[in-house]
Protein backbone atom coordinates (compact mmCIF):
# COMPACT_ATOMS: atom_id res chain seq x y z
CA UNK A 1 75.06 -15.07 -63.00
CA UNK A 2 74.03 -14.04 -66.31
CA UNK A 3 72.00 -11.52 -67.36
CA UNK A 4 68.83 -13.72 -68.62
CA UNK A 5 69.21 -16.40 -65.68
CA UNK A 6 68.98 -13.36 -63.29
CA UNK A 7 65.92 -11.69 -65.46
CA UNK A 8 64.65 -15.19 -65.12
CA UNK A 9 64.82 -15.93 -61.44
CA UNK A 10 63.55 -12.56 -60.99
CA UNK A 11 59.87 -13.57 -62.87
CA UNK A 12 59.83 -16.72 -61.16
CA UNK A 13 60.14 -14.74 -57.96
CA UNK A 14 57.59 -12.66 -59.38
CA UNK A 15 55.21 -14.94 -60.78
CA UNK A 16 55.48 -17.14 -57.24
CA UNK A 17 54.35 -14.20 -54.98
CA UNK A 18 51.26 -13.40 -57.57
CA UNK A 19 50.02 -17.10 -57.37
CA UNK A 20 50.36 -16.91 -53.89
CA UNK A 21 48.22 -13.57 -53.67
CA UNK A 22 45.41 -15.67 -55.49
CA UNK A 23 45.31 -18.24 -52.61
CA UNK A 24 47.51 -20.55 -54.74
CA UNK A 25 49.87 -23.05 -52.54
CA UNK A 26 53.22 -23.38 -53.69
CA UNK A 27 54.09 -27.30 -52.89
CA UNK A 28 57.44 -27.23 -55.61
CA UNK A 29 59.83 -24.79 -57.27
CA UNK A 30 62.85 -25.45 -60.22
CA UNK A 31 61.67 -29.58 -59.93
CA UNK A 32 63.48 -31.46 -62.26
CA UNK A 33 62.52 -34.48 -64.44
CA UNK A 34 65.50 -35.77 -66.91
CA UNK A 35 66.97 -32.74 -68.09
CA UNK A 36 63.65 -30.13 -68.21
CA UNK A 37 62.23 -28.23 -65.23
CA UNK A 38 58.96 -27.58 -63.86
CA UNK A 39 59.36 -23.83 -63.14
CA UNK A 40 56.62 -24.03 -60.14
CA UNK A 41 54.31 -26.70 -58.74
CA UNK A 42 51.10 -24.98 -57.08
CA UNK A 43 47.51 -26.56 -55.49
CA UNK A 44 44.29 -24.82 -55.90
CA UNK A 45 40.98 -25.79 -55.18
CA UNK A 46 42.24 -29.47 -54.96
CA UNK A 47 44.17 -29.25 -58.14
CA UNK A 48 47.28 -29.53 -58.97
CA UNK A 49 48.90 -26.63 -61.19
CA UNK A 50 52.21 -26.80 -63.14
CA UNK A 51 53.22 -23.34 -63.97
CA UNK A 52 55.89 -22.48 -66.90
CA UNK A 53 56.49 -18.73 -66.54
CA UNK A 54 58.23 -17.05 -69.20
CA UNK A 55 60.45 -13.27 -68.33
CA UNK A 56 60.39 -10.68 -70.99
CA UNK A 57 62.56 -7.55 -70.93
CA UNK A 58 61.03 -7.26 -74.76
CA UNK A 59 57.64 -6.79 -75.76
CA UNK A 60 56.63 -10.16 -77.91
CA UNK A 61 54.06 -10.56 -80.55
CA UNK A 62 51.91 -13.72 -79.49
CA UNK A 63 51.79 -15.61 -76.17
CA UNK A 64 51.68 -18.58 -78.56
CA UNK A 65 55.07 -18.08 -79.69
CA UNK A 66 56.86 -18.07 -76.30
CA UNK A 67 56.59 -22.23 -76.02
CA UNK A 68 57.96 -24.18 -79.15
CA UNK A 69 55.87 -27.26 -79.50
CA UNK A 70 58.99 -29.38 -78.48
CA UNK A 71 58.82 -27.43 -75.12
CA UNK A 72 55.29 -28.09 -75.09
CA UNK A 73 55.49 -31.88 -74.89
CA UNK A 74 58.29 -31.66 -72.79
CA UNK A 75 56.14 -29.87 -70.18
CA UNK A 76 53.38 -32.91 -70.44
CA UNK A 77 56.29 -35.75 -69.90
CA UNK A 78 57.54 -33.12 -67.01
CA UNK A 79 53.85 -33.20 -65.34
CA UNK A 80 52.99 -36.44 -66.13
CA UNK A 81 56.34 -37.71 -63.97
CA UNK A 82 55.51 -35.22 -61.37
CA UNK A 83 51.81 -36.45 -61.15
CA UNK A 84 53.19 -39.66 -60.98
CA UNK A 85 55.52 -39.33 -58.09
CA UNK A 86 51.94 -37.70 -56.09
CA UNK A 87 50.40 -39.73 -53.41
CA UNK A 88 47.14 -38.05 -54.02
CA UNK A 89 45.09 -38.59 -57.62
CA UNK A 90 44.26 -35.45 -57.63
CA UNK A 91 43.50 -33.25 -61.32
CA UNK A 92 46.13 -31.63 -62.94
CA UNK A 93 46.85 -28.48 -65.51
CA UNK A 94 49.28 -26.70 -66.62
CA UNK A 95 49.35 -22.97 -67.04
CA UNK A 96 51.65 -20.45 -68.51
CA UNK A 97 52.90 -16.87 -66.63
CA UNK A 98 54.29 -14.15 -68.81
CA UNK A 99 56.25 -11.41 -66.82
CA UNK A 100 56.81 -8.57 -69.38
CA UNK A 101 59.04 -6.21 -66.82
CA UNK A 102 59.24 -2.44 -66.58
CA UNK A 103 61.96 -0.35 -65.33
CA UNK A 104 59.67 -0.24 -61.71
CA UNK A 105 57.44 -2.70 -62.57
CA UNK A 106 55.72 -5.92 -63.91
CA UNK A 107 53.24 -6.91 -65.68
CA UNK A 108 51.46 -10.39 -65.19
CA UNK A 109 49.62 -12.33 -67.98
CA UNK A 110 48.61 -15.66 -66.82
CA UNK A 111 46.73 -18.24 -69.07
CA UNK A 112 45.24 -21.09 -67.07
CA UNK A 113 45.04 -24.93 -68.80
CA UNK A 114 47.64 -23.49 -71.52
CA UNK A 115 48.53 -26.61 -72.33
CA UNK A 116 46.68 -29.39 -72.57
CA UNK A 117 46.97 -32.83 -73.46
CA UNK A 118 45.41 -34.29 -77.11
């Protein structure tokens, strides 16, 4: 496996067991719609969460950088589908994870409703 899909796997692995410690429910992982991926599918509170988590081995300059806006809409035809394919009609949002790793540890940023529909 390469390098970055292993660096990625790793902050999904990550990012899943910090949701859960927040009393998040993990109902979907790697889902697919068309060719994109919904990295994990939580509930909270009666809501439905779509989580994008991004892995960096690199420090970045701006959280807004790290999802192009053609990634962005891809994300809303992703949840959209998935919300779709729900038996329940319950809310939905979509939030963003950043794991910046360490050599023995993580850090976790995580914006909540970081993308939003116009």
């Amino acid at each position: 496996m390469a390098d970055h899909n292993e660096l990625g796997r790793r902050g999904e692995e990550i990012a899943r067991k910090y949701l859960e410690l927040k009393d998040y429910v993990i109902i979907d992982q790697n889902w697919r719609f068309r060719k994109w991926e919904i990295d994990l599918v939580a509930l909270k509170d009666d809501l439905v969460v779509i989580v994008e988590v991004k892995t960096r081995s690199h420090g970045f300059s701006d959280i807004g950088d790290l999802i192009s806006e053609k990634k962005e809409q891809n994300l809303l035809d992703a949840a959209n589908a998935y919300m779709e394919n729900m038996e329940d009609n319950l809310e939905c949002r979509i939030d963003l994870i950043v794991i910046q790793t360490k050599a023995h540890n993580s850090d976790v940023i995580h914006i909540e409703d970081a993308i939003t529909q116009a």
